[in-house]
Protein backbone atom coordinates (compact mmCIF):
# COMPACT_ATOMS: atom_id res chain seq x y z
CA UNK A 1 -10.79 -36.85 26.90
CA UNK A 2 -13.49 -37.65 29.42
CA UNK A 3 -14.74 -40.56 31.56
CA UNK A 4 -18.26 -41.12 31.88
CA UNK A 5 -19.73 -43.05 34.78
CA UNK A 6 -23.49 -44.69 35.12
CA UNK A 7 -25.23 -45.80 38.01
CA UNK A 8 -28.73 -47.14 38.73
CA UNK A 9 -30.45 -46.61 42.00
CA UNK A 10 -32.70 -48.85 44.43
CA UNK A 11 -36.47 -49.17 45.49
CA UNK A 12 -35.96 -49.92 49.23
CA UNK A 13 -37.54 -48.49 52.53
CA UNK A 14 -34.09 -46.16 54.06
CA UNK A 15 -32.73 -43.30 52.78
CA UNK A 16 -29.75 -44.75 51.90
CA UNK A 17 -31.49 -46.95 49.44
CA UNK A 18 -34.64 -44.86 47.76
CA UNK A 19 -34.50 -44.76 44.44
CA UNK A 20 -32.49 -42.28 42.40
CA UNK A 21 -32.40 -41.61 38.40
CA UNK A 22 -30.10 -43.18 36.65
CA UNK A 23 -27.38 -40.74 36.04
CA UNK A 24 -24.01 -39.83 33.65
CA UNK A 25 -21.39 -38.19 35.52
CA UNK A 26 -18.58 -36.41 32.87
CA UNK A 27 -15.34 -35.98 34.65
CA UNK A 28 -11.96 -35.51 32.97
CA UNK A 29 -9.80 -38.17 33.61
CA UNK A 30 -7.07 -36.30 34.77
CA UNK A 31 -9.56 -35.83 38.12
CA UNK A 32 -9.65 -39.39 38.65
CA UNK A 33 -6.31 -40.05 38.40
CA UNK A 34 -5.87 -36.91 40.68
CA UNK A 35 -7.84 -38.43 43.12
CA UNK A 36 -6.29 -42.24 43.06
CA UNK A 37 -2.47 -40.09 43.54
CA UNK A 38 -3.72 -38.14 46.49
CA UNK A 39 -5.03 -41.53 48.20
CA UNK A 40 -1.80 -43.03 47.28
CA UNK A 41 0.24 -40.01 48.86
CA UNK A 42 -1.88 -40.80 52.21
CA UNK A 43 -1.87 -44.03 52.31
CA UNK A 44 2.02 -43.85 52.33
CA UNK A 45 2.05 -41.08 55.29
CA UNK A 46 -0.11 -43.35 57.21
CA UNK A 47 2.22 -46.38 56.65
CA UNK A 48 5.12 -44.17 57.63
CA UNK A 49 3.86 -43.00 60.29
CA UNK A 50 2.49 -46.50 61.88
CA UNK A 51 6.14 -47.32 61.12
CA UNK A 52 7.81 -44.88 63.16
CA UNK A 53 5.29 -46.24 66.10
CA UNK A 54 5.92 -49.92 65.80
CA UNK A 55 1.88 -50.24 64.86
CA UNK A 56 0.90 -51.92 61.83
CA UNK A 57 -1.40 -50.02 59.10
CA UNK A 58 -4.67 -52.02 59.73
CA UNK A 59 -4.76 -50.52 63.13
CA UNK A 60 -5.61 -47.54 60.91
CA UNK A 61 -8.88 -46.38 59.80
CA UNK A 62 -9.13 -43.61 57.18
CA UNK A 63 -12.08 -41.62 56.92
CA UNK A 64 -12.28 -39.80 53.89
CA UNK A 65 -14.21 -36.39 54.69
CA UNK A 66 -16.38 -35.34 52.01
CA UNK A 67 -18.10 -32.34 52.99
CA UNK A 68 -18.74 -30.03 50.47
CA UNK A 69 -17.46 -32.21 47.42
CA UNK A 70 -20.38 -34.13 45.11
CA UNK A 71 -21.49 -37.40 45.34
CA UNK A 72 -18.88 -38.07 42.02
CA UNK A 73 -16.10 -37.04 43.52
CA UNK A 74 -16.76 -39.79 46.93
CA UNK A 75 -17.47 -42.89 43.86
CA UNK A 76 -13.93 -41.83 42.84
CA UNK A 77 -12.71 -42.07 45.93
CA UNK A 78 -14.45 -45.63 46.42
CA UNK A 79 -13.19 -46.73 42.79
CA UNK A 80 -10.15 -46.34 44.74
CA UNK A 81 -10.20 -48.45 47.17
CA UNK A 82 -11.49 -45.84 50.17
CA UNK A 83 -14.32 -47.28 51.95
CA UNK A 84 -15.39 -45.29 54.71
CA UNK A 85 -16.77 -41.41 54.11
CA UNK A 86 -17.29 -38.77 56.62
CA UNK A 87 -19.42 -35.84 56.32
CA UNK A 88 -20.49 -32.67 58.46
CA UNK A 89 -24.06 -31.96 57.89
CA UNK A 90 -27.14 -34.75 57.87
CA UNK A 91 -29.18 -32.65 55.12
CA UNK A 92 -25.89 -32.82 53.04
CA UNK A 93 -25.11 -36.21 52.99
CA UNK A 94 -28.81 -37.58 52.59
CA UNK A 95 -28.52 -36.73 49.04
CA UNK A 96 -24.93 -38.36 48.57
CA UNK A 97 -26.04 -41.22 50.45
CA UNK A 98 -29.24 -41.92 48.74
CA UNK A 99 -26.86 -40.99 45.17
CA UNK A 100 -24.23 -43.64 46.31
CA UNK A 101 -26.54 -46.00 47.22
CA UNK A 102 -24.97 -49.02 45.04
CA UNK A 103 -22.08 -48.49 46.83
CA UNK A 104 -20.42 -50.76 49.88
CA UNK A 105 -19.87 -47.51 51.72
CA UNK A 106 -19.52 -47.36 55.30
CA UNK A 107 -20.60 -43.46 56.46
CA UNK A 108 -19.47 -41.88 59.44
CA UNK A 109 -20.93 -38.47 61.04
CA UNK A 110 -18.16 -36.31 62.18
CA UNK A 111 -19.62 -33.02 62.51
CA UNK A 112 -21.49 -31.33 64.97
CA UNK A 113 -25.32 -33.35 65.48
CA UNK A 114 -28.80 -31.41 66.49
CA UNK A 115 -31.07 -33.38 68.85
CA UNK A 116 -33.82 -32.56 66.21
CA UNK A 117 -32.08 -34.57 63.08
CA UNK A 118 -30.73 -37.53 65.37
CA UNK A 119 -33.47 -39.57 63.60
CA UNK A 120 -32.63 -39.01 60.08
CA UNK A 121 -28.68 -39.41 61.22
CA UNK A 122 -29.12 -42.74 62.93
CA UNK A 123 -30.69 -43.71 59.28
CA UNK A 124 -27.92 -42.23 57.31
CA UNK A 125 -24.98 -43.05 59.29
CA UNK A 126 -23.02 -46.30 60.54
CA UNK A 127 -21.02 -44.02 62.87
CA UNK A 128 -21.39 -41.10 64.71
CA UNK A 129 -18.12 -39.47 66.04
CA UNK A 130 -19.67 -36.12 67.67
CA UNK A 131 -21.99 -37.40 70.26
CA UNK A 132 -21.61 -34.12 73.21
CA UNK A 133 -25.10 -34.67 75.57
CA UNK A 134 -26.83 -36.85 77.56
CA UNK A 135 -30.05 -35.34 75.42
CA UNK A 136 -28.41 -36.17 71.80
CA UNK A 137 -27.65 -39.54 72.82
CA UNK A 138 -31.14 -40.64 74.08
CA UNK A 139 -32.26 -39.13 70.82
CA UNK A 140 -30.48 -41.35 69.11
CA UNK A 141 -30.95 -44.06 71.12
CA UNK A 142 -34.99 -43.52 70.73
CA UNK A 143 -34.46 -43.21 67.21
CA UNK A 144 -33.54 -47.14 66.57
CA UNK A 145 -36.03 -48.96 64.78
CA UNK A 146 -36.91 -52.37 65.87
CA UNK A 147 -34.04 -55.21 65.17
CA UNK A 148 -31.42 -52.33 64.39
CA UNK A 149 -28.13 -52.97 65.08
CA UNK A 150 -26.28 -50.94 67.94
CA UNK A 151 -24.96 -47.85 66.99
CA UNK A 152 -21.19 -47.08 67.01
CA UNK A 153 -20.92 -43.49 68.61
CA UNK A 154 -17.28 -41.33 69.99
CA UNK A 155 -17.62 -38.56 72.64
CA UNK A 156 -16.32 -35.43 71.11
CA UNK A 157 -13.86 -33.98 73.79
CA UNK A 158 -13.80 -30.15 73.85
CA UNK A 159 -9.98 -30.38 75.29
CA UNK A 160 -9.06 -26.67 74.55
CA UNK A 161 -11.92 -25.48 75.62
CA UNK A 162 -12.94 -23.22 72.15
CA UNK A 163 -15.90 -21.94 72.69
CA UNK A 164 -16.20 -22.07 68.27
CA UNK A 165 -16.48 -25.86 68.64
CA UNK A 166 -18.68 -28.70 70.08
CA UNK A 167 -18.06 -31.12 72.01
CA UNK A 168 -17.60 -31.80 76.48
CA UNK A 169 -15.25 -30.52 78.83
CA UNK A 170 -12.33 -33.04 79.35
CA UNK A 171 -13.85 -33.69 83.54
CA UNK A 172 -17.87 -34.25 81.76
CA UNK A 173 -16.15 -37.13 80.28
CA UNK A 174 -16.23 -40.12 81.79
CA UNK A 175 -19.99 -38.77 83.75
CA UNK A 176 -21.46 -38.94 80.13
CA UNK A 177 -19.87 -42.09 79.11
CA UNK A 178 -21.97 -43.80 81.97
CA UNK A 179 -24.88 -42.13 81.14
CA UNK A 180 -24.23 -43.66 77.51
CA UNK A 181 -24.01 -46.58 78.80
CA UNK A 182 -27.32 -47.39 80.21
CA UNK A 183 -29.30 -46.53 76.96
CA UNK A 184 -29.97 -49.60 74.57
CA UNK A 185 -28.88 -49.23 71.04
CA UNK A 186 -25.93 -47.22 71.35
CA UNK A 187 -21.96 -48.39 71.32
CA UNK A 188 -19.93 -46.28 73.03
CA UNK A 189 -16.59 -46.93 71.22
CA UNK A 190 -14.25 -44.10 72.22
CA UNK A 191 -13.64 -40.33 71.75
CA UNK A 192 -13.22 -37.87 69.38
CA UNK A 193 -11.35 -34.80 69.29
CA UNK A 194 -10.69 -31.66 67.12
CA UNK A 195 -7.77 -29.84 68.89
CA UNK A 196 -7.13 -25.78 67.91
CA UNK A 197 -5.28 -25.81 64.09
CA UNK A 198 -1.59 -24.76 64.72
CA UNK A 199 0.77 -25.24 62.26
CA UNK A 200 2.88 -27.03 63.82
CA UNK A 201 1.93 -30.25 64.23
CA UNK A 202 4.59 -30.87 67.50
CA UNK A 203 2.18 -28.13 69.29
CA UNK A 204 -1.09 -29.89 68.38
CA UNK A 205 0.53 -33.69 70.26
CA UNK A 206 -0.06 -32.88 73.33
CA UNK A 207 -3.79 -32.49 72.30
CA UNK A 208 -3.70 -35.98 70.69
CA UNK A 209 -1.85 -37.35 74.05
CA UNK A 210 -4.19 -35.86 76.31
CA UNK A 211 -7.11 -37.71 74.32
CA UNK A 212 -4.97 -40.61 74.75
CA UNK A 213 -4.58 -40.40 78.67
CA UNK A 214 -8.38 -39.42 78.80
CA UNK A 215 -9.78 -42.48 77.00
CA UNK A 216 -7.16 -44.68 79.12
CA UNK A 217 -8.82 -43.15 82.50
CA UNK A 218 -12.38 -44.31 81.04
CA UNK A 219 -11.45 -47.44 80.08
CA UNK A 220 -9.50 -48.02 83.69
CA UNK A 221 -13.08 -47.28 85.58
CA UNK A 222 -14.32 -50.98 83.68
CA UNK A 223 -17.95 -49.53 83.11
CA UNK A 224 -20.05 -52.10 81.47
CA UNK A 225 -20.92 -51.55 77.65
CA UNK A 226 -17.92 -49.12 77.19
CA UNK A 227 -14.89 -49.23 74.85
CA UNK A 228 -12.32 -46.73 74.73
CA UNK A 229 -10.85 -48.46 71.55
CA UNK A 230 -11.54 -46.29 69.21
CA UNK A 231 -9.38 -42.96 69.40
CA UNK A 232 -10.95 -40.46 66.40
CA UNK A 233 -8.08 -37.88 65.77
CA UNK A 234 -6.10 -36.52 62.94
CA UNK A 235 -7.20 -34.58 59.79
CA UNK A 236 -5.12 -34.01 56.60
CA UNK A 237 -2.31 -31.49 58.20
CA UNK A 238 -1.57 -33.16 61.66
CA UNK A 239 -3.12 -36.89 61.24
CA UNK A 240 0.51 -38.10 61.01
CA UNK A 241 1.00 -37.05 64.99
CA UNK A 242 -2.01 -38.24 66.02
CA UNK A 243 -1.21 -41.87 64.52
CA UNK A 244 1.97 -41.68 66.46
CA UNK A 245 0.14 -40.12 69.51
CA UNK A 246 -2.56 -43.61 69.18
CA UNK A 247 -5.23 -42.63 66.40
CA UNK A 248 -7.38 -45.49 64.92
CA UNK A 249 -9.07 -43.24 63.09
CA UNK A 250 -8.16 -40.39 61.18
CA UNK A 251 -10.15 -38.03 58.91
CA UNK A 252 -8.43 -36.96 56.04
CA UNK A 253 -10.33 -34.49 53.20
CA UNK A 254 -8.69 -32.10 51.63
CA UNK A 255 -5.44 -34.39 51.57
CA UNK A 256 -7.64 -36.66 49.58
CA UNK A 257 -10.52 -34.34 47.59
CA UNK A 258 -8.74 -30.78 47.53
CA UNK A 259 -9.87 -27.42 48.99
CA UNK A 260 -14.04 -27.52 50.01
CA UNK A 261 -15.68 -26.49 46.94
């Protein structure tokens, strides 16, 4: 037995909204109900782990990364009750945006940005979580169109120092988040961070603390038009630590969607 899903697309001016054909999606049902357990299974480490640190679960946002997986997979996801979607790569989720365009999805950039696509980004995405220059903010920041909302954006923190991964030096931090703050159409919000992938999760905390302690520092310094609220941190095999260690946001995929396809 299979489920079939239709949707219809729209005729409007962004790329979220051009038109796509209508389309039938076949998808065994046992995929869909795969998907609605997994959420469930999260959703209960989240609470348990908001629990154990005397926060409540709305203090919680859960991104569900889906990088690599189709757009069918993410309208699962939604029929589910998940609302916010991250993905890595601009040219990737143009298509899933423009094929999920009848859906109340908020979408959230978490992977690493080019100065060169920061136009096509700011059209795609409500959220940007990887901002790591001076040069890739003022691209986005040019990139607003007239009467466009401010742009929430996180300062991806480099904390290990990896030379395999994006992001600024721990000491660039709080120099960049000024600079952020003097360009119109941009809301710094807080920081990002992908720490090393250990096993265990007690050696990633201090990672997740550190971030913590960082974003603290910033928001000490009171510079105008800068939050530190936001702490983006966590992905499916540590994210339980990092809502201990302060998250708001966690990005969760292959909890959620299964191993990249």
């Amino acid at each position: 037995m299979r489920r079939v899903i239709e949707w219809h697309g729209f005729d409007l001016a962004s790329p979220k909204n051009m038109r796509v054909a209508p389309a039938r999606l076949n998808l065994p049902v046992e995929m869909a109900s795969n998907i609605r357990e997994n959420i469930a299974r999260v959703e209960e480490r989240i609470a348990a782990a908001c629990r154990r640190s005397g926060r409540r679960r709305d203090d919680v946002k859960l991104v569900a990364v889906s990088k690599t997986h189709p757009a069918e997979l993410i309208r699962l996801a939604f029929e589910a009750g998940l609302r916010d979607f991250g993905e890595n790569r601009v040219q990737e989720a143009k298509s899933k945006v423009q094929a999920l365009a009848d859906l109340d999805a908020t979408w959230h950039l978490v992977g690493h940005l080019q100065s060169n696509k920061a136009r096509l980004a700011r059209e795609l995405f409500e959220w940007v979580h990887s901002l790591d220059s001076l040069r890739l903010a003022e691209k986005l920041a040019q990139a607003a169109a007239p009467g466009d909302a401010r742009l929430p954006v996180l300062i991806e923190v480099n904390l290990a120092g990896e030379t395999s991964k994006a992001g600024v030096r721990a000491g660039e931090v709080a120099a960049l988040a000024e600079q952020i703050a003097q360009l119109e159409g941009l809301d710094l919000r807080g920081l990002m961070v992908i720490p090393p992938f250990l096993e265990n999760q007690e050696e990633v905390r201090p990672y997740f603390r550190q971030l913590r302690a960082l974003a603290r520092d910033i928001e000490a310094r009171i510079l105008p038009g800068v939050s530190m609220h936001e702490l983006s941190m966590g992905m499916s095999h540590d994210f339980e630590v990092a809502i201990e260690e302060g998250a708001t946001i966690v990005r969760v995929g292959t909890a959620i969607f299964g191993e990249r396809t």
